[in-house]
PDB file of N, CA and C in Angstrom:
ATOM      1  N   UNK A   1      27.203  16.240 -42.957  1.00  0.00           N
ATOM      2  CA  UNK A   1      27.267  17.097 -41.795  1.00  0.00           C
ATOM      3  C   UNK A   1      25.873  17.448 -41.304  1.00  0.00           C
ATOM      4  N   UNK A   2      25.067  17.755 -42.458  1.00  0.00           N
ATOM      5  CA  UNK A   2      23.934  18.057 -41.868  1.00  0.00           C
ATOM      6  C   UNK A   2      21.976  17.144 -41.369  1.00  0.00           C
ATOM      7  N   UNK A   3      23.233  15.343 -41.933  1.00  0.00           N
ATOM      8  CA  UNK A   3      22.453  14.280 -41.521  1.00  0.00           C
ATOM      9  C   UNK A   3      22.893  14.265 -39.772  1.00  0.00           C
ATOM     10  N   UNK A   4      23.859  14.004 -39.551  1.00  0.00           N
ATOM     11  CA  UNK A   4      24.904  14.283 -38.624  1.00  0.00           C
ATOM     12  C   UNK A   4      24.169  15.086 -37.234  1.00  0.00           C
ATOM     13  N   UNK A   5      24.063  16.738 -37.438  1.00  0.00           N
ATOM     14  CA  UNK A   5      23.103  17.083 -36.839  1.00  0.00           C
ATOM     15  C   UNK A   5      21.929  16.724 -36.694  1.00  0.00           C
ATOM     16  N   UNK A   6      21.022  16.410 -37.309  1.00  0.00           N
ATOM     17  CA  UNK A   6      19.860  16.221 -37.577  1.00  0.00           C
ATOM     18  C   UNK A   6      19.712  14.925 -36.384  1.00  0.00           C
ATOM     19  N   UNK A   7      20.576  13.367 -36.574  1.00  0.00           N
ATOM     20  CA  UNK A   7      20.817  12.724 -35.816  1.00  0.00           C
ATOM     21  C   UNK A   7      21.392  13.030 -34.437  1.00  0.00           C
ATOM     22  N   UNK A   8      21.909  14.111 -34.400  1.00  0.00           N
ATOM     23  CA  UNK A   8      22.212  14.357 -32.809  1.00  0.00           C
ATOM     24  C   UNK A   8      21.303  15.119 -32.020  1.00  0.00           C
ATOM     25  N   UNK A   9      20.604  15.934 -33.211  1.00  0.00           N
ATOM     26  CA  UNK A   9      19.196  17.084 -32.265  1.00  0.00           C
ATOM     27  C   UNK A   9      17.928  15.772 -32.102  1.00  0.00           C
ATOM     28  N   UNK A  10      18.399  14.650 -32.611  1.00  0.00           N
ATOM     29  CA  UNK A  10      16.732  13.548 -32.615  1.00  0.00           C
ATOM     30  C   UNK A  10      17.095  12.943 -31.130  1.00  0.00           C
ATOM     31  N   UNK A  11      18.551  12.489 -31.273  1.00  0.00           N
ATOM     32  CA  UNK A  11      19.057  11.630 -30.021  1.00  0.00           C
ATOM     33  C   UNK A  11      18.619  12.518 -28.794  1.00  0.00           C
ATOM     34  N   UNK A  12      18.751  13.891 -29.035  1.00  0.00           N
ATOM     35  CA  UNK A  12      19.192  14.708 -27.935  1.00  0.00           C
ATOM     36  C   UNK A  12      17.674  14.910 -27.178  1.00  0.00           C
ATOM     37  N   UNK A  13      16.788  15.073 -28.394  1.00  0.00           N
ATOM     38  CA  UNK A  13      15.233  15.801 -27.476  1.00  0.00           C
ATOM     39  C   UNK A  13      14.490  14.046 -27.280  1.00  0.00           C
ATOM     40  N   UNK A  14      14.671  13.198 -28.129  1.00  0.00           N
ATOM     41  CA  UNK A  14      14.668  11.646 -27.354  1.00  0.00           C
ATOM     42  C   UNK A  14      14.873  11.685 -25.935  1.00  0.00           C
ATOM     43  N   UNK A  15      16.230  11.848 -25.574  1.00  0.00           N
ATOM     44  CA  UNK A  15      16.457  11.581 -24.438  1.00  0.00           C
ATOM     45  C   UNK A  15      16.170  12.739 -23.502  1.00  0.00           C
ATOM     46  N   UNK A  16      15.711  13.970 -24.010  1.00  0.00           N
ATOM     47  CA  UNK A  16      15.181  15.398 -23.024  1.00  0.00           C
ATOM     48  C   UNK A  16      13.616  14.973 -22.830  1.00  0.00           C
ATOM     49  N   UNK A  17      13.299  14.072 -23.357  1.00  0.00           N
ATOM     50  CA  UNK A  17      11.684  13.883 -23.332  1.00  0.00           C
ATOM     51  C   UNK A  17      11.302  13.057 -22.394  1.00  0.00           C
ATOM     52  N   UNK A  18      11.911  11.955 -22.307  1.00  0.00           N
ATOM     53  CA  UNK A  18      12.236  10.472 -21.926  1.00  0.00           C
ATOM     54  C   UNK A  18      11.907  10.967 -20.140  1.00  0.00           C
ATOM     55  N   UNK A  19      11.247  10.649 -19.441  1.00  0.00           N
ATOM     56  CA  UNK A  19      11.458  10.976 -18.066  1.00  0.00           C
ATOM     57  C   UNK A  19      12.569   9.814 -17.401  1.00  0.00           C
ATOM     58  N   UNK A  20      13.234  10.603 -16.559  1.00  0.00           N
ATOM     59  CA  UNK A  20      14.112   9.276 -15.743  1.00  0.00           C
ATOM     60  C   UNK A  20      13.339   8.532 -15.231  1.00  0.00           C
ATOM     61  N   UNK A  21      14.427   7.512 -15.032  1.00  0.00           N
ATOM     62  CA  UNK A  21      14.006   5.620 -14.400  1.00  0.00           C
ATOM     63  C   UNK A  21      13.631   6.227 -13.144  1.00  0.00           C
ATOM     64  N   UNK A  22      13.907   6.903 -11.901  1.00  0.00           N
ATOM     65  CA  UNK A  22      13.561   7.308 -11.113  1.00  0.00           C
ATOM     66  C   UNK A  22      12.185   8.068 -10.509  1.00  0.00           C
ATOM     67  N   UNK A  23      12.195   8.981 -11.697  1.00  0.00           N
ATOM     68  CA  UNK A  23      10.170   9.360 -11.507  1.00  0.00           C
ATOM     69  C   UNK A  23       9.628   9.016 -12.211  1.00  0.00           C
ATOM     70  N   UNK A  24       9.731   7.674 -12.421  1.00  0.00           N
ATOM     71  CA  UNK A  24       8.076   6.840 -13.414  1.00  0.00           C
ATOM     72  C   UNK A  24       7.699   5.814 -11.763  1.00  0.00           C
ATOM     73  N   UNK A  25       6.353   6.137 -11.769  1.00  0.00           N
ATOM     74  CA  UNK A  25       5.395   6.053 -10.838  1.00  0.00           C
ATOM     75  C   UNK A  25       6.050   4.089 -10.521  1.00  0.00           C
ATOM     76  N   UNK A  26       5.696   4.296  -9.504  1.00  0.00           N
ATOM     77  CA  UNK A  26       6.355   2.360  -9.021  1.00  0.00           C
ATOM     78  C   UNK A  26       4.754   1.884  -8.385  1.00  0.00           C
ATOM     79  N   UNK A  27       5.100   0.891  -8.451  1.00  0.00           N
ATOM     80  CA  UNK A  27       3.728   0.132  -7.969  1.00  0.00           C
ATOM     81  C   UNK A  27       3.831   0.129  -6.322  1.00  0.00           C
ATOM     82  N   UNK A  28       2.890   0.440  -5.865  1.00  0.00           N
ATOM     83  CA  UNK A  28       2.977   0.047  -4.135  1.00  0.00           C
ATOM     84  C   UNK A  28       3.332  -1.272  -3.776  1.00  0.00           C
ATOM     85  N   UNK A  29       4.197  -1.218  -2.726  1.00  0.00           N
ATOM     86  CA  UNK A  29       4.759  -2.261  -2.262  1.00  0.00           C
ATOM     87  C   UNK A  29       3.836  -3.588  -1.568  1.00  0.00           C
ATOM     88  N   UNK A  30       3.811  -4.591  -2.143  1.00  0.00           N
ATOM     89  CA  UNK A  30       3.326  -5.558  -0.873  1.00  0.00           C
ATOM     90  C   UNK A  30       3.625  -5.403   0.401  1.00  0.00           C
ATOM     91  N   UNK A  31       2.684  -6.060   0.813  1.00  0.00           N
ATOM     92  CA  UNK A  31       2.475  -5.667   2.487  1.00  0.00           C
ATOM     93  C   UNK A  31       3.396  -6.527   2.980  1.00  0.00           C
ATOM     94  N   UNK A  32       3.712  -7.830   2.439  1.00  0.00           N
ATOM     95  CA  UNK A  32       5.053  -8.860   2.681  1.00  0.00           C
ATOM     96  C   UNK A  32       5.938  -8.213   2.884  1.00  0.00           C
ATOM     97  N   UNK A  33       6.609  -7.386   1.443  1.00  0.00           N
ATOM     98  CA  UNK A  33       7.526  -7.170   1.422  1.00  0.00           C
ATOM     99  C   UNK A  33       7.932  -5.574   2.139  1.00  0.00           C
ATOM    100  N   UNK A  34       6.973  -4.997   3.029  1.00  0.00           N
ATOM    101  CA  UNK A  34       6.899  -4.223   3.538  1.00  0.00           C
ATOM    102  C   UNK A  34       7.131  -4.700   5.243  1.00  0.00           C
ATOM    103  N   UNK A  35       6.461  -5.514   5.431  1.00  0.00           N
ATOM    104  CA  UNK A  35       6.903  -5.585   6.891  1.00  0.00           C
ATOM    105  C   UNK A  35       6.755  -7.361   7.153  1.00  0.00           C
ATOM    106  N   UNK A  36       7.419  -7.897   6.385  1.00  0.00           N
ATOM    107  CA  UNK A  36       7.481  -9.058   6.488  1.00  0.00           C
ATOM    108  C   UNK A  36       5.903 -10.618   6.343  1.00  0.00           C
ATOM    109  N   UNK A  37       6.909 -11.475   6.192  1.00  0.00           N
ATOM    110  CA  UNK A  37       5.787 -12.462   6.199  1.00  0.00           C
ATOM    111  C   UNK A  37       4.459 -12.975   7.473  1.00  0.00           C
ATOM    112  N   UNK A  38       5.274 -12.765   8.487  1.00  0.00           N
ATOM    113  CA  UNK A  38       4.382 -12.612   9.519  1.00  0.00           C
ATOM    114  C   UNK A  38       3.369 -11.807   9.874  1.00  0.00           C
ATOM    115  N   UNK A  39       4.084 -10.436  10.064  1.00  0.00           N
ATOM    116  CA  UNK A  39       3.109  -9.416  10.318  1.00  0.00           C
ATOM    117  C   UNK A  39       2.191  -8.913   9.675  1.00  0.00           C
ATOM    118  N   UNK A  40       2.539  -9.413   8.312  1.00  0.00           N
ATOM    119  CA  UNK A  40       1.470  -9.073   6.761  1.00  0.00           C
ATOM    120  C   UNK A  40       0.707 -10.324   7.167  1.00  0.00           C
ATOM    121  N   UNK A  41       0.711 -11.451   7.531  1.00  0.00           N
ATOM    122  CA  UNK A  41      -0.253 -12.137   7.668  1.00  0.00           C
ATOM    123  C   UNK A  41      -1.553 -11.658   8.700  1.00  0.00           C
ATOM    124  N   UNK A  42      -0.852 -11.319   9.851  1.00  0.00           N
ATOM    125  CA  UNK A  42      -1.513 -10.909  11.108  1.00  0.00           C
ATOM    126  C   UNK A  42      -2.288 -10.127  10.098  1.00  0.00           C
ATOM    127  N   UNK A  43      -1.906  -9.382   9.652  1.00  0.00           N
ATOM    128  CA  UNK A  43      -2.444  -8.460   8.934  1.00  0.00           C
ATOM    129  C   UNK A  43      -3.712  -8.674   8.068  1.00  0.00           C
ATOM    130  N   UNK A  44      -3.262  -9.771   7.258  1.00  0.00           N
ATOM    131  CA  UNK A  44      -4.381 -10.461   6.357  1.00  0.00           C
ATOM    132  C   UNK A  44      -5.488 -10.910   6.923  1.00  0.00           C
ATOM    133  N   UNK A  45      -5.494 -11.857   8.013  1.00  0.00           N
ATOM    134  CA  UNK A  45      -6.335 -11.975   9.014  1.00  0.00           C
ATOM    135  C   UNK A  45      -7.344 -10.641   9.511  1.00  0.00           C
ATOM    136  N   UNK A  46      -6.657 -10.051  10.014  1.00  0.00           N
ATOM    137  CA  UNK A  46      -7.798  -8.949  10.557  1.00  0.00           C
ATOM    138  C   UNK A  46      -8.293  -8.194   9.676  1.00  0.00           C
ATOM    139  N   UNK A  47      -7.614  -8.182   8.767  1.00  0.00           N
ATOM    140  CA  UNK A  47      -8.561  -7.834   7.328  1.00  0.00           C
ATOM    141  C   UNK A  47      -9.789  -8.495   6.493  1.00  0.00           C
ATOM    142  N   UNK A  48      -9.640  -9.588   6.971  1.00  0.00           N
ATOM    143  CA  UNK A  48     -10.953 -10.511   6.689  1.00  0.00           C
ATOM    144  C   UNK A  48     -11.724 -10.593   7.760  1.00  0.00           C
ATOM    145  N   UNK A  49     -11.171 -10.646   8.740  1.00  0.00           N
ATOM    146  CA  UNK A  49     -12.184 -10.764   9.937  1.00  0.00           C
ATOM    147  C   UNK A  49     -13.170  -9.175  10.205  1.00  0.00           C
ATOM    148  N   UNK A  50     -12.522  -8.062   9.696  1.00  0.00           N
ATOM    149  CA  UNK A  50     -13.009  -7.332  10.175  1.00  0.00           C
ATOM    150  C   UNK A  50     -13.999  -7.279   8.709  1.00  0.00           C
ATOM    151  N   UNK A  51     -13.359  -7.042   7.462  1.00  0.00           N
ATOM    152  CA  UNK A  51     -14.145  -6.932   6.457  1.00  0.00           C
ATOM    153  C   UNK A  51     -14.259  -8.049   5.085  1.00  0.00           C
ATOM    154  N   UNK A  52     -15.177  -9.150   5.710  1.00  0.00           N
ATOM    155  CA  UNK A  52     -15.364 -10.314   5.434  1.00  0.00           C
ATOM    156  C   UNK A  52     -15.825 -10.593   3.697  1.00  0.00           C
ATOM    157  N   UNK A  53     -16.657  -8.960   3.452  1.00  0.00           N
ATOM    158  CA  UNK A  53     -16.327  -9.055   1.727  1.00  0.00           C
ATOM    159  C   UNK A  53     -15.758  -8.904   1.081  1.00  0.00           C
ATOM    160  N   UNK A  54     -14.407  -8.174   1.215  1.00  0.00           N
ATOM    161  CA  UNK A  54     -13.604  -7.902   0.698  1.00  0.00           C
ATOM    162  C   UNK A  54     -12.238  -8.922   0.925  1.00  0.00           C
ATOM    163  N   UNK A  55     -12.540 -10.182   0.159  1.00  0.00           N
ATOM    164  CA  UNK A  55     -11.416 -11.176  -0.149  1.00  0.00           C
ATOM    165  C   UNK A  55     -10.715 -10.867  -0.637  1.00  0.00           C
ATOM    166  N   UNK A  56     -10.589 -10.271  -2.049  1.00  0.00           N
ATOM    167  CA  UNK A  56      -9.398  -9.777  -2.706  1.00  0.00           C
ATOM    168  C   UNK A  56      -8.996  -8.852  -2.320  1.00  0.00           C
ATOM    169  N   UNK A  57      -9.162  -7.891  -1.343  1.00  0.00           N
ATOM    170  CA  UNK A  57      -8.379  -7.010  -1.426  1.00  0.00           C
ATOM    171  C   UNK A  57      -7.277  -7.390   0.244  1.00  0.00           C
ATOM    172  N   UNK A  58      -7.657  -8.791   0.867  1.00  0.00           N
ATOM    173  CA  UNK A  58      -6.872  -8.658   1.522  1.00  0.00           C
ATOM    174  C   UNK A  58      -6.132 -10.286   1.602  1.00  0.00           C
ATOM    175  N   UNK A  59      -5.233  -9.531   1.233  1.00  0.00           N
ATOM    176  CA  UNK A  59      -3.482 -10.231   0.218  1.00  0.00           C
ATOM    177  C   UNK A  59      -2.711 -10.083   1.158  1.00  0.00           C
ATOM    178  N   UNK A  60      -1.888 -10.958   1.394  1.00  0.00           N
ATOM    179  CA  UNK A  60      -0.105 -10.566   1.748  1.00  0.00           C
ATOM    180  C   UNK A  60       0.642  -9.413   0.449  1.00  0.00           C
ATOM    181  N   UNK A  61       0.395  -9.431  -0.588  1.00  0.00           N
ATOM    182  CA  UNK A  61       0.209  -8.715  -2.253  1.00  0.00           C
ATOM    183  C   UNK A  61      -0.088  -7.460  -1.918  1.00  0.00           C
ATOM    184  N   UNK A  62      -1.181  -7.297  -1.132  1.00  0.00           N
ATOM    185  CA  UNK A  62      -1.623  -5.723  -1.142  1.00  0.00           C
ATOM    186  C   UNK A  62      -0.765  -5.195  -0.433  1.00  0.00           C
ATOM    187  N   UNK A  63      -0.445  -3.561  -0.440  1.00  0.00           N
ATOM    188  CA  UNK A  63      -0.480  -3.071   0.245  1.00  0.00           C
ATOM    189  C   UNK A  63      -0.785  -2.730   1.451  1.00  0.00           C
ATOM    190  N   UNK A  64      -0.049  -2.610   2.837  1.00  0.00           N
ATOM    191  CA  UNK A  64      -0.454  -2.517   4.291  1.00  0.00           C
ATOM    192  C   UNK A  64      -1.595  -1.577   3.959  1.00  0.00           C
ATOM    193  N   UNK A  65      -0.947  -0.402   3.541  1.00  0.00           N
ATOM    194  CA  UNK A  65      -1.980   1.000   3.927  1.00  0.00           C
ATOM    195  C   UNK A  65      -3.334   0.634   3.121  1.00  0.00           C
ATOM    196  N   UNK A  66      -3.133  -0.368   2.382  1.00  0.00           N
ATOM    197  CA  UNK A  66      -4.490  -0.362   1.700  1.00  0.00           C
ATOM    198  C   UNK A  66      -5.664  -1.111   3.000  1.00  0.00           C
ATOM    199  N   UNK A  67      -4.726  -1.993   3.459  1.00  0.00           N
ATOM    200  CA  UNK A  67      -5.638  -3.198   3.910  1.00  0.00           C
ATOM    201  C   UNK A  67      -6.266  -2.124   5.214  1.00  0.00           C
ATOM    202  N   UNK A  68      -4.988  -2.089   6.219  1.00  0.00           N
ATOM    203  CA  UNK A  68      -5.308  -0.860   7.216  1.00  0.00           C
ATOM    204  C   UNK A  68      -6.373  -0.056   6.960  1.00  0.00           C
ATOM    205  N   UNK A  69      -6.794   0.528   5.566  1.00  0.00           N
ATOM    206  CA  UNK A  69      -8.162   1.573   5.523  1.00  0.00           C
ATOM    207  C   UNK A  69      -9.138   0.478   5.688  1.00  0.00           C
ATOM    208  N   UNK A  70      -9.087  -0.093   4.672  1.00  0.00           N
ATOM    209  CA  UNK A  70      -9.946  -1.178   4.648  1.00  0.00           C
ATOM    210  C   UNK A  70     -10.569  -2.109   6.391  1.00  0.00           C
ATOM    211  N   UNK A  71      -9.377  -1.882   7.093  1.00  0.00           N
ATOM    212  CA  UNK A  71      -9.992  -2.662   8.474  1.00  0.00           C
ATOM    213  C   UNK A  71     -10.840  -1.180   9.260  1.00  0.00           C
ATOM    214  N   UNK A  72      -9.941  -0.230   8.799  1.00  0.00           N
ATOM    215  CA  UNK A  72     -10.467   0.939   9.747  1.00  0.00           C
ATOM    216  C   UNK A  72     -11.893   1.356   9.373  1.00  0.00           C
ATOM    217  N   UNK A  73     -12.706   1.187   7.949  1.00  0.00           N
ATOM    218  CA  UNK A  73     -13.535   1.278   7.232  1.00  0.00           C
ATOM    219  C   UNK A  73     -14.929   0.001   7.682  1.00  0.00           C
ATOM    220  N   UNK A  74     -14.103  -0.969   7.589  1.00  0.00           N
ATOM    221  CA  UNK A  74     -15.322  -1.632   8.120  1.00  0.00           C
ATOM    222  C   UNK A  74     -15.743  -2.007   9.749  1.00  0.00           C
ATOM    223  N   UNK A  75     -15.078  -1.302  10.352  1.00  0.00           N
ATOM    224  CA  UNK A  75     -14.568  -0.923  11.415  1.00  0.00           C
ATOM    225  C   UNK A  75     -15.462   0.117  12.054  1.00  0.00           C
ATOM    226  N   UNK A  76     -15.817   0.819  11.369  1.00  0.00           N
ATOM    227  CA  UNK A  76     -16.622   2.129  11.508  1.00  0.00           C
ATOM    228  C   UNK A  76     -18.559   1.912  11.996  1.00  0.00           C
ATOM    229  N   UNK A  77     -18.416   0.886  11.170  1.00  0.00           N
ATOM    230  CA  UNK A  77     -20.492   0.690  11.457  1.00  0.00           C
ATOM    231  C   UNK A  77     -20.816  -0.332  12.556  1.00  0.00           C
ATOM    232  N   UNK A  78     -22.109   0.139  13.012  1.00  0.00           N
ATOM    233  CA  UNK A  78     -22.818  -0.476  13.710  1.00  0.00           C
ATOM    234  C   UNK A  78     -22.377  -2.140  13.913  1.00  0.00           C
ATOM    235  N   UNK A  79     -22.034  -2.790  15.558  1.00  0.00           N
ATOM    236  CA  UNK A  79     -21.262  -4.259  15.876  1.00  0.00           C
ATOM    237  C   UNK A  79     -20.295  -3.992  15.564  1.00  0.00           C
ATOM    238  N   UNK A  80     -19.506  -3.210  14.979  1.00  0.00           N
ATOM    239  CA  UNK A  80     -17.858  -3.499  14.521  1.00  0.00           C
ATOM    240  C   UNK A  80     -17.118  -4.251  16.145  1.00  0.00           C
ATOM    241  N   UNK A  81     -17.522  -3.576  17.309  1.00  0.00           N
ATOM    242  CA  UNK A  81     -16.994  -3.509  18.302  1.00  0.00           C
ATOM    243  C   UNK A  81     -16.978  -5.436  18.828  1.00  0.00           C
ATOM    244  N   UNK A  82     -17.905  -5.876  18.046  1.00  0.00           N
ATOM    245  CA  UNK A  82     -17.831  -7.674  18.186  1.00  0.00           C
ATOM    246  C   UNK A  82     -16.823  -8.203  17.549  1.00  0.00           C
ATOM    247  N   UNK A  83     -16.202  -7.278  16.721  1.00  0.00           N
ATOM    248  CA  UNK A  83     -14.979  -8.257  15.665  1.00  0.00           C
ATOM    249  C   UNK A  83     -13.940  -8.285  16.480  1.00  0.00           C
ATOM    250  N   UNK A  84     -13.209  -9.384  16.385  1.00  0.00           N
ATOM    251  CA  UNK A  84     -11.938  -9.357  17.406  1.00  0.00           C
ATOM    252  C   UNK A  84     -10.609  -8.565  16.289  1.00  0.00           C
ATOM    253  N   UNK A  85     -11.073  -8.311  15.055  1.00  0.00           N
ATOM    254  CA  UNK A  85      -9.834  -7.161  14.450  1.00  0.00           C
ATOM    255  C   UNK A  85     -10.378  -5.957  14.979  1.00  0.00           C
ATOM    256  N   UNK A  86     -11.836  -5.810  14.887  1.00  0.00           N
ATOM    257  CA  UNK A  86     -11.774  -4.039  15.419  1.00  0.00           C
ATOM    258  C   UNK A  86     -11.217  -3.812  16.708  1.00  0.00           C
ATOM    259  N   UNK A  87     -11.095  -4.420  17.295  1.00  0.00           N
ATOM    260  CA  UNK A  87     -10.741  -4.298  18.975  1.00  0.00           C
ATOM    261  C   UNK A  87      -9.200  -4.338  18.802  1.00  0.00           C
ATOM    262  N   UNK A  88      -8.634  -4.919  18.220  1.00  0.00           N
ATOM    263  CA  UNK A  88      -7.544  -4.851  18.235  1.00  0.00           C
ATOM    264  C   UNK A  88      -6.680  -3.933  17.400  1.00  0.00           C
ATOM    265  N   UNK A  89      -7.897  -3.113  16.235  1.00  0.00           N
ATOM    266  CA  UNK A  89      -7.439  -2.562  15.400  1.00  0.00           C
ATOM    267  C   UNK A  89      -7.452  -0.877  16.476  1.00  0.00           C
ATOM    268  N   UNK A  90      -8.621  -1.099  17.596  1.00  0.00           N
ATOM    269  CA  UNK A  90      -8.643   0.103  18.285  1.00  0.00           C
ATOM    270  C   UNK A  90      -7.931   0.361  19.430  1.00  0.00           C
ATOM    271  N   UNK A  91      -7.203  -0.990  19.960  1.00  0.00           N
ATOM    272  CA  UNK A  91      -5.637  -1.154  20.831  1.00  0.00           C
ATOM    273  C   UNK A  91      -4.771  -0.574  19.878  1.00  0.00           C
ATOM    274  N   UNK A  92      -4.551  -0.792  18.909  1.00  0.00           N
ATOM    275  CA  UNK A  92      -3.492  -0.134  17.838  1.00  0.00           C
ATOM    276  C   UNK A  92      -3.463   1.540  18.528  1.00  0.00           C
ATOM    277  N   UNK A  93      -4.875   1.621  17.729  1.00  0.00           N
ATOM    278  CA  UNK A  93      -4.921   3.728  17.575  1.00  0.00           C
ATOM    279  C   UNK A  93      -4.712   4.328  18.745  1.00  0.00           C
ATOM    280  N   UNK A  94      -5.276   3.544  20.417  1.00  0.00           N
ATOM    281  CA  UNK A  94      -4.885   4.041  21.461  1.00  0.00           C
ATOM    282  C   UNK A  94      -3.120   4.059  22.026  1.00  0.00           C
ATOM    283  N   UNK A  95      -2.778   2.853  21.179  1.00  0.00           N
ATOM    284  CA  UNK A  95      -1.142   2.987  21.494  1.00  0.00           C
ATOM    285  C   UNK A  95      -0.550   4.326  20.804  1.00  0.00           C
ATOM    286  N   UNK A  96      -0.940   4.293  19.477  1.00  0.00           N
ATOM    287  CA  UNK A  96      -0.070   5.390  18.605  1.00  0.00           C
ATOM    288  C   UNK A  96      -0.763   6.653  19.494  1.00  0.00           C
ATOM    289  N   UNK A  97      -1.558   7.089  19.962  1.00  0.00           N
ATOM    290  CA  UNK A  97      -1.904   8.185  20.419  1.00  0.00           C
ATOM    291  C   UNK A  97      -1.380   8.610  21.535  1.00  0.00           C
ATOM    292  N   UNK A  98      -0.886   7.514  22.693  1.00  0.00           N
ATOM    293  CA  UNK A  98      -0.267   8.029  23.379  1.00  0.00           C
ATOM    294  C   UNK A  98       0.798   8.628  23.258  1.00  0.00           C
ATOM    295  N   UNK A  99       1.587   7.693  22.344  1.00  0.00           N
ATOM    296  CA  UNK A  99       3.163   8.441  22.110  1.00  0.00           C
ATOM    297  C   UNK A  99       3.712   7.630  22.742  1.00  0.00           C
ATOM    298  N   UNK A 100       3.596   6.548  23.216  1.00  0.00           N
ATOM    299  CA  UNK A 100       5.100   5.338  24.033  1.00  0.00           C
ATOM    300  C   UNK A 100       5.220   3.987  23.211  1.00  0.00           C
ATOM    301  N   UNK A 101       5.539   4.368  21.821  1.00  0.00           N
ATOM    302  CA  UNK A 101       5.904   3.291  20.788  1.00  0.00           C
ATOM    303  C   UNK A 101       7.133   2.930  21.359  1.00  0.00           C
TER     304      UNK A 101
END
């Protein structure tokens, strides 16, 4: 009886400890599988074009929001305005600002 307990108070704070399948941290989504194969490409593209050292970080694999800082970042200094992603990355910000998505 009192192995019994012993085995049901182990099972019990086991599984009170255990965080659910639900809040253990998930990996960010690919940018593929976020908004498709196309538009993650478009994507990939102006991510190199705008920030030409950073190869690895621009993947169909990565994350949009990653790449997005990343264009908006190199985007920021002196000539950016010659890259044909910054220009297009700054047609973007003037659309969302208006408000007629």
């Amino acid at each position: 009886m009192i192995r019994a307990r012993n085995l049901i108070a182990a099972v019990l704070a086991a599984l009170l400890a255990a965080p659910p399948a639900d809040a253990r941290p998930r990996a960010p989504k690919a940018c593929r599988a976020e908004i498709g194969a196309v538009r993650a490409a478009d994507l990939v593209r102006a991510c190199r074009e705008a920030g030409p050292a950073m190869p690895a970080l621009c993947r169909p694999e990565t994350p949009c929001a990653a790449m997005r800082e990343a264009i908006e970042a190199a985007c920021q200094g002196p000539g950016s305005e010659a890259k044909p992603a910054c220009r297009e990355f700054d047609d973007e910000d003037d659309d969302d600002a208006d408000g007629d998505d």
